[in-house]
Structures are given as C-alpha cells and as structure tokens.
Protein backbone atom coordinates (compact mmCIF):
# COMPACT_ATOMS: atom_id res chain seq x y z
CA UNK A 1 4.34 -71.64 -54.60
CA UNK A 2 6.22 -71.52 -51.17
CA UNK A 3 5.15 -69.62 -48.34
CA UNK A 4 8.09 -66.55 -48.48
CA UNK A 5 7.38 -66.60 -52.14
CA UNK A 6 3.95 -66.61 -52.39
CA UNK A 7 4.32 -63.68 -49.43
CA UNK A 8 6.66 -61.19 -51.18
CA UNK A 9 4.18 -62.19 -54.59
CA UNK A 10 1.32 -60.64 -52.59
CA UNK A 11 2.95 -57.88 -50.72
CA UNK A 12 4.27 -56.51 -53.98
CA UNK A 13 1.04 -56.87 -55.65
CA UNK A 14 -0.84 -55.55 -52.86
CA UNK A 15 1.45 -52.39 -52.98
CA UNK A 16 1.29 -52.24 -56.46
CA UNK A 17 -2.35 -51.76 -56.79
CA UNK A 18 -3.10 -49.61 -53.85
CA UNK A 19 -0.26 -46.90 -55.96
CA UNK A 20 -2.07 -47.60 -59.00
CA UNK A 21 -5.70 -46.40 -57.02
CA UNK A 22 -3.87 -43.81 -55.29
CA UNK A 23 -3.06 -42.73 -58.82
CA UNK A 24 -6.05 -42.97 -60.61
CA UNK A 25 -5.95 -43.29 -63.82
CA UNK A 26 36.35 -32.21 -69.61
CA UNK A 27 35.87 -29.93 -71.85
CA UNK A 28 33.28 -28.93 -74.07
CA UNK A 29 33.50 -29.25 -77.84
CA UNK A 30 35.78 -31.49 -79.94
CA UNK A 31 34.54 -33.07 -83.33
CA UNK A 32 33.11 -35.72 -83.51
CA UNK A 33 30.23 -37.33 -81.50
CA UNK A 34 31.83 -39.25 -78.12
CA UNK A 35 30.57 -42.97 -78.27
CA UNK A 36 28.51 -43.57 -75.46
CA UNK A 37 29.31 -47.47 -75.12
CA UNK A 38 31.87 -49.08 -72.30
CA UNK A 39 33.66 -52.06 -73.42
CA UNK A 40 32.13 -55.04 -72.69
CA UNK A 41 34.78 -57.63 -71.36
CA UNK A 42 34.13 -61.10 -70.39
CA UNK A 43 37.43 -62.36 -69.81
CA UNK A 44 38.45 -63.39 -66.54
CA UNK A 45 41.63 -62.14 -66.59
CA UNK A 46 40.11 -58.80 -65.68
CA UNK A 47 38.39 -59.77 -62.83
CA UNK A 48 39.51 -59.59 -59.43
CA UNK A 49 38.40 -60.16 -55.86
CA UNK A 50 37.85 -59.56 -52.20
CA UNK A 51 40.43 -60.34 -50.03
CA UNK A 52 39.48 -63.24 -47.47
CA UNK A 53 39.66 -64.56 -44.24
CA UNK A 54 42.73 -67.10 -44.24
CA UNK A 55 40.78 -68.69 -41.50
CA UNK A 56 37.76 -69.83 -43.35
CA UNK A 57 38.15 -72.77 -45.59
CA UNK A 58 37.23 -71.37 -49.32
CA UNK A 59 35.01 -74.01 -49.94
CA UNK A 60 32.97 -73.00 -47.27
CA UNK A 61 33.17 -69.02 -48.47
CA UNK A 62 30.30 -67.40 -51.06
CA UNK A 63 32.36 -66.76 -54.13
CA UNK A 64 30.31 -64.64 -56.80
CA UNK A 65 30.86 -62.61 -60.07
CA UNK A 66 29.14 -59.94 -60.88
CA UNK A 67 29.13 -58.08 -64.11
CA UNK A 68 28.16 -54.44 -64.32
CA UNK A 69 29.00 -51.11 -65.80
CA UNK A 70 31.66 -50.40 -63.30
CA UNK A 71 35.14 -50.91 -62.60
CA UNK A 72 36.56 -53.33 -59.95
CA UNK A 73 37.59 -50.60 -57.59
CA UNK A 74 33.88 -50.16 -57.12
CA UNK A 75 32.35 -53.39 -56.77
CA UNK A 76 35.12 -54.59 -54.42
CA UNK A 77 34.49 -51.19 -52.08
CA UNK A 78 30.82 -52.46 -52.19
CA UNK A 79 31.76 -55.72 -51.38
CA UNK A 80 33.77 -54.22 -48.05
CA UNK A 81 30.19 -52.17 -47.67
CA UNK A 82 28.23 -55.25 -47.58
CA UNK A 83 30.37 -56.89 -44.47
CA UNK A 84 30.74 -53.60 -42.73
CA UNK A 85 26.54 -53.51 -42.71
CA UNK A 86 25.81 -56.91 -42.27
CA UNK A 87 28.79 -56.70 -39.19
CA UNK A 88 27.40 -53.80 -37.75
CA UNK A 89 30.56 -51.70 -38.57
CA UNK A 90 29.20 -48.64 -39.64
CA UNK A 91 29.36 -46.52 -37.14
CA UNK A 92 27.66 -43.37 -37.79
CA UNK A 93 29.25 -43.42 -41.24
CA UNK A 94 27.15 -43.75 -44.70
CA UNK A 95 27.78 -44.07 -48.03
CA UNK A 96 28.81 -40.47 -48.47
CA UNK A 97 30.84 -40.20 -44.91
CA UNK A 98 32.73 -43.92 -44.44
CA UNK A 99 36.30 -43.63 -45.20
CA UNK A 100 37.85 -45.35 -48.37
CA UNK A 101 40.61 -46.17 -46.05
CA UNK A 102 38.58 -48.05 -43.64
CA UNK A 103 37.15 -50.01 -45.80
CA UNK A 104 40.82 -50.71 -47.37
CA UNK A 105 41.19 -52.63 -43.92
CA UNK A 106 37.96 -54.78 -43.90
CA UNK A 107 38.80 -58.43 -44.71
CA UNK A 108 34.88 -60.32 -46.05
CA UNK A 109 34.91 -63.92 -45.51
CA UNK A 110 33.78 -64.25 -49.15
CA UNK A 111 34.75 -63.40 -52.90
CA UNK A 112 33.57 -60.77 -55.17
CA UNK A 113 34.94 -60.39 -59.21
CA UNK A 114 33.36 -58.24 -61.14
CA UNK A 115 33.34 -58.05 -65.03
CA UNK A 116 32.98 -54.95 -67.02
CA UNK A 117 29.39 -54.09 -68.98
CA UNK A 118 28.05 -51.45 -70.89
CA UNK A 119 25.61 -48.85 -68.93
CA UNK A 120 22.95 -51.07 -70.19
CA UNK A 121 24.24 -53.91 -68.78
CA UNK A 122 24.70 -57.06 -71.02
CA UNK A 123 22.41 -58.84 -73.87
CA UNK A 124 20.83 -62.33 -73.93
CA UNK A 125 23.51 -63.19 -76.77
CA UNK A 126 26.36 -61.96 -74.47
CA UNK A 127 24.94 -64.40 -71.41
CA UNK A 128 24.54 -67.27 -73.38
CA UNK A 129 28.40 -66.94 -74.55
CA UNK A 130 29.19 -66.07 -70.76
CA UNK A 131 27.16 -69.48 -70.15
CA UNK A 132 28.25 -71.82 -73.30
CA UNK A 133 32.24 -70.94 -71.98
CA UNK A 134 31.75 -71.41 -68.18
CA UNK A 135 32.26 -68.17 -66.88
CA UNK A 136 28.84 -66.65 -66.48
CA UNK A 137 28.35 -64.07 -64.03
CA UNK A 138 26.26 -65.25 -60.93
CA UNK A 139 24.80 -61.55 -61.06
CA UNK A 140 24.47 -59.29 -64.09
CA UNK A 141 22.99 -55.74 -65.44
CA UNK A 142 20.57 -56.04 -67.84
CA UNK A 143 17.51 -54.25 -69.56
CA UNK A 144 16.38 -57.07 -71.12
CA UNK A 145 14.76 -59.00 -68.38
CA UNK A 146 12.12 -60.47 -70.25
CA UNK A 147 14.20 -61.97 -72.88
CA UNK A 148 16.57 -63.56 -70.16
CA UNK A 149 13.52 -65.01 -68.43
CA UNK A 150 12.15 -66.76 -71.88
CA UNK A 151 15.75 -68.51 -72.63
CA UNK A 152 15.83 -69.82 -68.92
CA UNK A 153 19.06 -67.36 -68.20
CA UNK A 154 17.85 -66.36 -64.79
CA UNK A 155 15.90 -67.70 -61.82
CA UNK A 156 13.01 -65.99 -59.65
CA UNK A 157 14.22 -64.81 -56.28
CA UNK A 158 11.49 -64.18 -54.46
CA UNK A 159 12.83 -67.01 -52.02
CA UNK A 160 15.49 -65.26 -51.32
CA UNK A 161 14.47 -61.94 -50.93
CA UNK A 162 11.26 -61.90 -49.35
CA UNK A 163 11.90 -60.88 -45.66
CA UNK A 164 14.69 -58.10 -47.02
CA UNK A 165 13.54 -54.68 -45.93
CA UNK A 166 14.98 -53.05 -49.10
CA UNK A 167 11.82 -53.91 -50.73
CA UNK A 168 10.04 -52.27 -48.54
CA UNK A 169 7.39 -49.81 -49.81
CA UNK A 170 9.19 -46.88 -48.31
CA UNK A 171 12.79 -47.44 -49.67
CA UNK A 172 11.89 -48.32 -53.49
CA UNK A 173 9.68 -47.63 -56.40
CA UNK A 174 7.14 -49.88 -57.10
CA UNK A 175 6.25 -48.75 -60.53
CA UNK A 176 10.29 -50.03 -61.32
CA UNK A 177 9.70 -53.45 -59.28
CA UNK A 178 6.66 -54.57 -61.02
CA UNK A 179 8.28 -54.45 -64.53
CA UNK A 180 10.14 -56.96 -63.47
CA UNK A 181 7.21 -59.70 -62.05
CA UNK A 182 6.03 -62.28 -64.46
CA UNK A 183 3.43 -64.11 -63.35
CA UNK A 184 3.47 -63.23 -59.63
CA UNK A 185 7.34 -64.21 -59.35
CA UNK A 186 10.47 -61.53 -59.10
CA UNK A 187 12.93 -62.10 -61.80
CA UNK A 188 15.09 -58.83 -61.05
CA UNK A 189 16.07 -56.30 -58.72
CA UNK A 190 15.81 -52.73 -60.45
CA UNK A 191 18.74 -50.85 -60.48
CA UNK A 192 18.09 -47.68 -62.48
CA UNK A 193 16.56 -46.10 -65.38
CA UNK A 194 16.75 -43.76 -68.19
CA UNK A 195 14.05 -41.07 -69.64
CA UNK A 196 13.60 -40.16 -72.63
CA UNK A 197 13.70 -36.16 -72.78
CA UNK A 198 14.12 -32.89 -74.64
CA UNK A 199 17.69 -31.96 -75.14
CA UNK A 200 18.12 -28.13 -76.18
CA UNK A 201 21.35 -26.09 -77.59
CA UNK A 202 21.71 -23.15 -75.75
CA UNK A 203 22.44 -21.01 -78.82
CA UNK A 204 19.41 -21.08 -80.24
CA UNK A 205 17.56 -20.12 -77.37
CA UNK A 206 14.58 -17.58 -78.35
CA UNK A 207 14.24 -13.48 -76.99
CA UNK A 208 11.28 -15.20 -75.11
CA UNK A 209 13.45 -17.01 -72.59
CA UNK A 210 14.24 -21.19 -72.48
CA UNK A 211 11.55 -23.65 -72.83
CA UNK A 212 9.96 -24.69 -69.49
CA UNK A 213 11.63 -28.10 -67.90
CA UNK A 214 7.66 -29.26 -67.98
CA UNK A 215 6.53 -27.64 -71.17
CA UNK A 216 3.00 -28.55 -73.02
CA UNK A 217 2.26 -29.73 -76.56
CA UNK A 218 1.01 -25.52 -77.05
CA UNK A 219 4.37 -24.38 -75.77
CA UNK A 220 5.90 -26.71 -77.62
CA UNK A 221 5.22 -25.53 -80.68
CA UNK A 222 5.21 -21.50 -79.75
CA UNK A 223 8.61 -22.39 -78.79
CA UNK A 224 9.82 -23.77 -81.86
CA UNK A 225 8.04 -21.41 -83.86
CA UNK A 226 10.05 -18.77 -82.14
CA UNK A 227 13.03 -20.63 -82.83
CA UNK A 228 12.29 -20.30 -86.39
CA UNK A 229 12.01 -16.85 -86.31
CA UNK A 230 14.79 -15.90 -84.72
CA UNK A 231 17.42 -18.38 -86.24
CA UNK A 232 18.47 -19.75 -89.00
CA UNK A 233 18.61 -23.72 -87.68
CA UNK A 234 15.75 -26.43 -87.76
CA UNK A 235 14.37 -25.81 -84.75
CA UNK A 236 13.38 -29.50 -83.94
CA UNK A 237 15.45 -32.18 -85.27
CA UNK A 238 13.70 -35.20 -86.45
CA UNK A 239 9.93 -34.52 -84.84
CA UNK A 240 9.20 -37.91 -85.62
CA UNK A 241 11.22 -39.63 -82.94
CA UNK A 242 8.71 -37.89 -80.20
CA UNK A 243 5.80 -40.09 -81.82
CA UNK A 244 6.37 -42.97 -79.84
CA UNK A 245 6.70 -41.47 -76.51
CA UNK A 246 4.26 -38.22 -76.50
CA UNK A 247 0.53 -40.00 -76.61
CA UNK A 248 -0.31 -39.64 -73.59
CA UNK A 249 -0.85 -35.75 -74.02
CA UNK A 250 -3.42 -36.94 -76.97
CA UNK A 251 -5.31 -38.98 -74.84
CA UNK A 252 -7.12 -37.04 -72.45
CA UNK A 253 -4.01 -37.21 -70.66
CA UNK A 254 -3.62 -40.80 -69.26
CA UNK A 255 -0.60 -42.97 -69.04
CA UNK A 256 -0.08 -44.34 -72.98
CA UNK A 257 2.27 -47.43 -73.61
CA UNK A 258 5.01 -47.19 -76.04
CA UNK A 259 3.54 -46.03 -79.23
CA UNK A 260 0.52 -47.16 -77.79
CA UNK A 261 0.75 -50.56 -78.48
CA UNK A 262 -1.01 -51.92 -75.51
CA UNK A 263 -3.95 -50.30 -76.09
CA UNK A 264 -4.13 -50.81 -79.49
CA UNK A 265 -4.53 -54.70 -79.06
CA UNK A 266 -7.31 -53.83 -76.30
CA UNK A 267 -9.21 -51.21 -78.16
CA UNK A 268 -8.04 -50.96 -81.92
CA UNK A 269 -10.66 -47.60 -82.53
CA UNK A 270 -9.69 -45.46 -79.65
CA UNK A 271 -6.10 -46.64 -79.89
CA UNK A 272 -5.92 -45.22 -83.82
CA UNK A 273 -7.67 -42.26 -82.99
CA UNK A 274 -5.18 -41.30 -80.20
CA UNK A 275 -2.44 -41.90 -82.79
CA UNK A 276 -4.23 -39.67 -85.33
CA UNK A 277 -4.37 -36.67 -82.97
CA UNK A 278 -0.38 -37.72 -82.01
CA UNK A 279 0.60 -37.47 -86.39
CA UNK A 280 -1.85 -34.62 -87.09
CA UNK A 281 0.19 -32.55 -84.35
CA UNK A 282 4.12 -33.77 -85.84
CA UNK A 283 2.97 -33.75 -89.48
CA UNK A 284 1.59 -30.00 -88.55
CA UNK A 285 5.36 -29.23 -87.04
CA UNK A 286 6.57 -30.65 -90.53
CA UNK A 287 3.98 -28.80 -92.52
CA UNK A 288 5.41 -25.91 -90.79
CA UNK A 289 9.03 -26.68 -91.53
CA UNK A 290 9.65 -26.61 -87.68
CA UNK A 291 11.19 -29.68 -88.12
CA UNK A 292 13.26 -32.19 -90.41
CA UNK A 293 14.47 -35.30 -90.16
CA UNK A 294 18.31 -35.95 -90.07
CA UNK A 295 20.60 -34.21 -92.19
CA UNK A 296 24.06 -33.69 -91.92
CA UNK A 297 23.19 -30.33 -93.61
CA UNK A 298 21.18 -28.58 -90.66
CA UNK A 299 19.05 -30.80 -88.93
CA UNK A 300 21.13 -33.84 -87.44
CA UNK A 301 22.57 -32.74 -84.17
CA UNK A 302 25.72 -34.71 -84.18
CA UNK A 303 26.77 -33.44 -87.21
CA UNK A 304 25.36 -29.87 -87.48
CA UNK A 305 25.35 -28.59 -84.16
CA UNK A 306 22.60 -26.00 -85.53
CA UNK A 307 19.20 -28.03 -84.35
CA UNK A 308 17.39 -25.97 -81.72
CA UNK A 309 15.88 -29.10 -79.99
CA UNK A 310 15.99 -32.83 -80.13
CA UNK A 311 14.81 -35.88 -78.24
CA UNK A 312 17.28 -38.02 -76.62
CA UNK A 313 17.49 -40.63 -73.65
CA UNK A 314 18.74 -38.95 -70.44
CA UNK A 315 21.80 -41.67 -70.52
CA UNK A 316 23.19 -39.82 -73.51
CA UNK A 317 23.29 -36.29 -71.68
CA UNK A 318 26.68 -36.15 -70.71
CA UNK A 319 27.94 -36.91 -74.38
CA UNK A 320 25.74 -34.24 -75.64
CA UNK A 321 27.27 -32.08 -72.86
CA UNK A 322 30.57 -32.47 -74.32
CA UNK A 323 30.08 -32.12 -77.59
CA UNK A 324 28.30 -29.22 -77.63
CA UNK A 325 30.35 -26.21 -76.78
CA UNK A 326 27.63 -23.33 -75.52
CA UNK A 327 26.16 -26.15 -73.32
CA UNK A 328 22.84 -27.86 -73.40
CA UNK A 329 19.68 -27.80 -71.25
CA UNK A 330 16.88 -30.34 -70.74
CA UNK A 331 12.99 -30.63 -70.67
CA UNK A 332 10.80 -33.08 -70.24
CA UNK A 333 8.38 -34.53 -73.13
CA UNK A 334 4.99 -32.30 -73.67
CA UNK A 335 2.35 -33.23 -71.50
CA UNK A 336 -1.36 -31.92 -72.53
CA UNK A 337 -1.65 -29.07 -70.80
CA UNK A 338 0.62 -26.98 -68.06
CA UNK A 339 -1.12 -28.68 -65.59
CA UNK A 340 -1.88 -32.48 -66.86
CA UNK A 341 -0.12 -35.56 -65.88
CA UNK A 342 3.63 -36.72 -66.33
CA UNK A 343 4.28 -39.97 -67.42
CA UNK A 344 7.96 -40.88 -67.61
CA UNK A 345 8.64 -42.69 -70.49
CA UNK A 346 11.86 -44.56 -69.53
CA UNK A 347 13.88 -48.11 -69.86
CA UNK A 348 14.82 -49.82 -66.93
CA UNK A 349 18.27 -51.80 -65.80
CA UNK A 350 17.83 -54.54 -63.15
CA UNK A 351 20.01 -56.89 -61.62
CA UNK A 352 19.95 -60.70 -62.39
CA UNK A 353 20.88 -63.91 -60.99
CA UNK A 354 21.88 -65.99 -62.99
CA UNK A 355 19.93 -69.75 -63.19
CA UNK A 356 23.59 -71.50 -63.07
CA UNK A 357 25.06 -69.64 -59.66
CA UNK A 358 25.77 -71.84 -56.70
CA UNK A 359 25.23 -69.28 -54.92
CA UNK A 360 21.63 -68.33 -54.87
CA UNK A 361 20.51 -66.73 -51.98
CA UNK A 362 24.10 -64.64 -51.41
CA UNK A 363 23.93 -63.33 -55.24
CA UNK A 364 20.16 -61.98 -55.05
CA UNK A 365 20.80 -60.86 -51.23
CA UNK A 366 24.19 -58.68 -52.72
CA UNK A 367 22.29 -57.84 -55.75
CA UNK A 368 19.58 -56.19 -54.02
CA UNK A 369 22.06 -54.45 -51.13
CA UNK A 370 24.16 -52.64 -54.29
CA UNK A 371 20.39 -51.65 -56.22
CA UNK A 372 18.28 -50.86 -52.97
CA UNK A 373 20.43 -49.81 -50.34
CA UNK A 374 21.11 -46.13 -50.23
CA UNK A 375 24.53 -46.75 -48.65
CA UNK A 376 25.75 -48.87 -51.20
CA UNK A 377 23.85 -46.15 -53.99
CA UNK A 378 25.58 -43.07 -52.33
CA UNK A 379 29.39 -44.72 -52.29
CA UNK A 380 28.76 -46.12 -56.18
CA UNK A 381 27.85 -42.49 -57.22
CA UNK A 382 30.82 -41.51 -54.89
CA UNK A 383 33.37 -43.24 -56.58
CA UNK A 384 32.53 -43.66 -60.04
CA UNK A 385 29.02 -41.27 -61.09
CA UNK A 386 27.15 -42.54 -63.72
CA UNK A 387 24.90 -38.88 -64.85
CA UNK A 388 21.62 -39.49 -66.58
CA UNK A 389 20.13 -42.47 -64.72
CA UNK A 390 17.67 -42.47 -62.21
CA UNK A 391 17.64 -44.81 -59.46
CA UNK A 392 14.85 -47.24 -58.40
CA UNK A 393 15.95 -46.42 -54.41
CA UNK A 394 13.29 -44.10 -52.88
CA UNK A 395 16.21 -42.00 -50.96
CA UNK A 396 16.42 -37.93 -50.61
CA UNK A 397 20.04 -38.64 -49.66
CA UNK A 398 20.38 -40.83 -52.86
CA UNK A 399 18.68 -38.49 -55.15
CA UNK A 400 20.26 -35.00 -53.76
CA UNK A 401 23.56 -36.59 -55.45
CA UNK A 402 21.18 -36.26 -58.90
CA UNK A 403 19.32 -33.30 -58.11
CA UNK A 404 22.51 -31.31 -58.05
CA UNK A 405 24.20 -32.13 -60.98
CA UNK A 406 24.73 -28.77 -63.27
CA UNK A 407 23.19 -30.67 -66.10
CA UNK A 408 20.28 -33.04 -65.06
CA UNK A 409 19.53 -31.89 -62.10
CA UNK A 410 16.37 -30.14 -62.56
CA UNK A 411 14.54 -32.32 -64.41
CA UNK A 412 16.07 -35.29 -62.34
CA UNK A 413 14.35 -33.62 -59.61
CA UNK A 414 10.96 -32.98 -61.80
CA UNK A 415 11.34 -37.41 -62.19
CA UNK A 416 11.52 -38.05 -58.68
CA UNK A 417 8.88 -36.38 -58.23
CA UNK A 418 6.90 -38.78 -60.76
CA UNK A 419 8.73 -41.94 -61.54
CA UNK A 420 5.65 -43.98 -59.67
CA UNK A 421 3.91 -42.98 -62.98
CA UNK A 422 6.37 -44.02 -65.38
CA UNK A 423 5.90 -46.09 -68.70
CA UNK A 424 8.11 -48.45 -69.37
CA UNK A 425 9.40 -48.80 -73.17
CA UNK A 426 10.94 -51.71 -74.50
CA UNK A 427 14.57 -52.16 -74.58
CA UNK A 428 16.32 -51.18 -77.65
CA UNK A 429 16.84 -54.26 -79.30
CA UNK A 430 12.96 -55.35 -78.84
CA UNK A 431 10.88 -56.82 -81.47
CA UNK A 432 8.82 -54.08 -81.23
CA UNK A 433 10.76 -51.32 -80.59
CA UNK A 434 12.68 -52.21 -83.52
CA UNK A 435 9.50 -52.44 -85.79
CA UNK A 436 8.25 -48.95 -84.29
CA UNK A 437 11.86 -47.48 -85.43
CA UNK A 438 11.84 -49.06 -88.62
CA UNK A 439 8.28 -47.63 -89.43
CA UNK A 440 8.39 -44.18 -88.22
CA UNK A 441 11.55 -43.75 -90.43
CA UNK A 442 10.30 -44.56 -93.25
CA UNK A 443 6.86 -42.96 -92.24
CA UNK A 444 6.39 -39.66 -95.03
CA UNK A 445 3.00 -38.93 -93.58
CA UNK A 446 -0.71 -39.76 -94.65
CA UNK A 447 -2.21 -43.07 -92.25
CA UNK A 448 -1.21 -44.35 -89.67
CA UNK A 449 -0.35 -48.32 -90.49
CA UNK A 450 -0.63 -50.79 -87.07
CA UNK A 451 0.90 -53.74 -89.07
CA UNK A 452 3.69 -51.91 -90.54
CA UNK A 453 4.29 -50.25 -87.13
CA UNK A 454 3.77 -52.96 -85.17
CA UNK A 455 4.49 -56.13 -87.23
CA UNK A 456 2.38 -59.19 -85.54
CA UNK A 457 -0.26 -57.89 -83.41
C-alpha cells in the first residue's frame, strides 16, 4: 500500500472507531402519482463544457465528464466554483453570496460536461454501456458502490485524496465515508443520502394532536388506534414495509442492520428472537385492523388518498407533497422508547471515478470539492434544490438550507442531529433487498423464514 494511501486508510479508520466508542453501542393535487425518476441520458450530444483558456494547449488541459442528477447549468457554475477556490477568487463570497454573474466571467483552464442521471445516480448496467460505447463518465452518482467495485468499474482514490482537508473529521460524516471503504481503500466520495420515514396525510390527523417527529413503538400504535376511531381510512398503509427498518426498537435498542441480516449470520438465536418481537408487534397492528396492505380501495396511498400513515424514503417527499392536496407531514421510524436511540435507516449516493479516466487525480479532487465542500453544496442547492436528501458535509450553513424547508425541515434537522448513527440499507436493486421485498409481500403471518427472507445466507 503507498504511504498517502495507507495514511488516509488509517486516519479514516482511526476516526471511525473512536465515533463508534464515543457511541457506544406547484400546486398541490392533480391525479395521478408524479414519477419520481429524471431521465437518464447518455448521449453526448447533451453535454457541454467549460469555456477555456485559448492560451493553454488542450492537450495539456484536464478534460472530465461527469454524470449526475443535475443539469449542465449547474455543474458548469461548479466548475467556475472550483477555479475561483483553487485561484483564491472568492473574496468574502460563498456559495450562497458569489454572484452568478461573476462566475459567468471566470474562464477554467480545463473542461467539464456533464451528463444527466437519475437522483440515484446511475446502475452498474448503465456504466458498463457508458464503458462498452466509449463515452463513460470519468465521475458518476451512484448508490451502488459495491457492485461497481466487484465489476472493476471504479478505482480507489485514496492516492488522490489523502492530504484534502474535506475529509477532515470536522467537515464530513464518518458514518457516510466508511460505507464506502473496502478493505482499508476509498472507493467513493459520499454525496448524500435518503431516510426512510413516516409520511402522514394531514386529514386524518386525530383530536389528540399530530404524531411526534420522534414517536415510539407505544405511540405508534395509540396513534393509529386513534386514527381508527376517529376516521374512516386505514390508518397505516401496508405495516409490513416498516419490518425491515424498525428492529432496532426490539432489540434493547441498539443499531439493527437491514432486516437484521447481519446479525442473523453472527448470532442466528438472538437474531430470530429480535425478529419475533419486530412480527408479533405488526401482526398485532394487523390483528387490530390498524393496518392493510395495498389496495386501491382504501389502503394504497397513491391511489386512495385515505391512508392515515405510510412509510416512504425521504427522496419521495416532494411527490407526496404534490399529490396530496391538504399537505403531508413527516416522522421518523419508532424508536423503543421516547427516550432510546435513533438509528437512521438510510441509502447512500457517492461519487465515483471511473477505472478508465485519464484523469485520475483531477476527477476524485472535483468529485470530492462538489460532495464535501460546503461552497460548492450551498450554490448546488442554490440553483437547482434537490428536497429529501441529506448531505454527507458536516456544515450548519449547508444544512440550514434543509432545516428550513416547509416540508422536511424538522425531521431533517432531527437527522443531523444523528446521521453518525445511521444504518445503511442496501440499494434497491440488491440481492438482498430484493429477497427481503419479495418475502415480506408475500409474508401472511405465522414464522418468521431466514431462507425465504434472505435467500443464501
């Protein structure tokens, strides 16, 4: 291992482990459901670039593509960011303050395209086509880190990036930088991340008041009971969708992988009998008829709009937003108790370089300044706001951007405040998030099955 990798290897670790001690342990309505999905466009003919220097030969410029969920407007004002900090040419400006029309005027001595992405960034599949036509991003947006790292897609940069202050302990959040270190080496740079959360319709909200943003498994259920009582609705729309996520408040309230996997294939008897305490407390919601899975007749909240509650991920918010016309609110998952632990359960988006750039050490150094620095974060959410996601940048000036949205804010806030705790769940097209889906809907009650939940152990 070289010396800066084998340095930023240890320093993360080190970090890493002294957190985990530390821890112990528009308009509204319309009708039908908004898709939630950007186009995903790989042709080049929608790409664009920096202007450059006419003074510099371009064989000697840095010349990069990077792909991402936002438009070319943005990624070529971050590219004018980049020069102006790595110039000194800020001024007393930041993200928020610098003027659109100043940066119009900068002139890099390199070249930045971009290429359009969904918010969760793009596949394996849709890197290997980039790669078997020639056109492959040198940086991309992806939640599937792990899979890109076991077809060879993408290269560790821990050469690259281990003097760069932005991982400094102070700036980001460890808990998001060690999902993505395999085997001591850095394969990513997290960008942001989504939660998985409560989603509520504000008409079916009881006499008693709005459930609490941090609400227990007890209040949970006093809640929906009161739902039933009042309305005519399910008040919890498919209950079994929280199985995967809400373990941790059935086991003596420690951090729980997804559907406790993890600890399943470390300790098979305490794993099952954390799992048995999770179904005995959703089968007693269905025994109760406080909840139902998806109908279109009542409990299905894109098509009924009459479910009190329902569990979504916090990239999905704005959608709901929309298509609900009294509003929605948010909450985060039940912990054990009023005062137990919060464990995020969320998915996380990282930037990649890709193992084909000729450009190595410029593509991680710009993917970490548009992930890490808080200029960079601050003039993204500027120009073109992505609600829902929470950044992997430890910034109050970042985050106040988040804090105050109508919507998200207060639980975003409630996150910050714990997102060095966070579990990380596979990404949606996982092995075993797919097997996990597959056998909780078919899942009628009774025993809990590992192999049909889990498929190969």
């Amino acid at each position: 291992m070289k010396k800066n990798q084998r340095r930023l290897s240890v320093y993360i670790l080190a970090v890493a482990i002294a957190l985990c001690s530390a821890l112990s342990g528009c308009k509204k309505g319309g009708d039908e459901f908004p898709s939630v999905a950007f186009p995903e466009d790989t042709s080049a003919s929608n790409s664009s670039s920096v202007a450059t220097t006419t003074s510099v030969p371009e064989a000697d410029i840095y010349n990069i593509t990077v792909a991402s969920p936002y438009s070319d407007t943005t990624v070529r004002y971050l590219a004018k960011l980049y020069y102006c900090k790595t110039h000194d040419m800020m001024g007393e400006n930041t993200g928020n303050t610098i003027s659109l029309d100043y940066l119009d005027g900068i002139d890099p001595d390199f070249i930045v395209h971009s290429v359009l992405t969904p918010v969760e960034g793009a596949s394996v599949d849709t890197v290997i086509q980039w790669n078997n036509d020639n056109n492959a991003p040198d940086v991309f947006l992806t939640s599937q880190v792990t899979e890109m790292k076991n077809n060879d897609l993408i290269i560790p940069i821990n050469d690259y990036l281990a003097d760069n202050p932005l991982l400094s302990s102070g700036n980001v959040f460890f808990s998001t930088v060690e999902q993505d270190i395999y085997d001591g080496l850095m394969y990513a740079v997290p960008y942001y991340s989504s939660v998985v959360l409560l989603v509520g319709n504000t008409e079916y909200i009881p006499s008693s008041g709005k459930l609490p943003y941090r609400p227990d498994i007890l209040q949970l259920r006093t809640y929906l009971e009161e739902i039933a009582r009042e309305y005519d609705c399910i008040p919890l729309s498919s209950g079994r969708d929280l199985i995967p996520y809400i373990n941790s408040a059935f086991n003596d309230d420690r951090s729980s992988s997804f559907m406790f996997y993890d600890e399943y294939r470390i300790n098979k008897e305490n794993a099952l009998a954390v799992i048995g305490k999770t179904l005995d407390y959703i089968n007693g919601l269905y025994d109760k008829e406080l909840t139902a899975d998806y109908t279109a007749e009542g409990s299905n909240p894109v098509f009924s709009r009459s479910a009190g509650i329902w569990a979504a991920s916090s990239s999905e918010i704005t959608d709901w937003d929309r298509y609900y016309p009294a509003g929605i609110y948010l909450a985060s998952l039940p912990s054990a108790n009023d005062s137990g632990n919060v464990f995020p359960m969320t998915t996380l988006y990282s930037f990649c370089v890709n193992k084909n750039t000729a450009n190595k050490d410029f593509a991680a150094d710009f993917a970490a300044f548009i992930a890490l620095d808080s200029d960079a974060r601050m003039l993204t959410d500027r120009l073109e706001y992505l609600n829902g996601f929470l950044p992997s940048i430890n910034s109050s000036e970042v985050w106040d951007t988040i804090t105050n949205d109508p919507v998200f804010g207060q639980v975003a806030g409630f996150y910050y405040r714990h997102l060095d705790k966070a579990v990380f769940c596979p990404w949606v097209n996982d092995k075993l998030f797919i097997s996990v889906s597959d056998y909780l809907a078919s899942y009628k009650g009774g025993a809990f099955d590992p192999e049909a939940c889990y498929g190969t152990t």
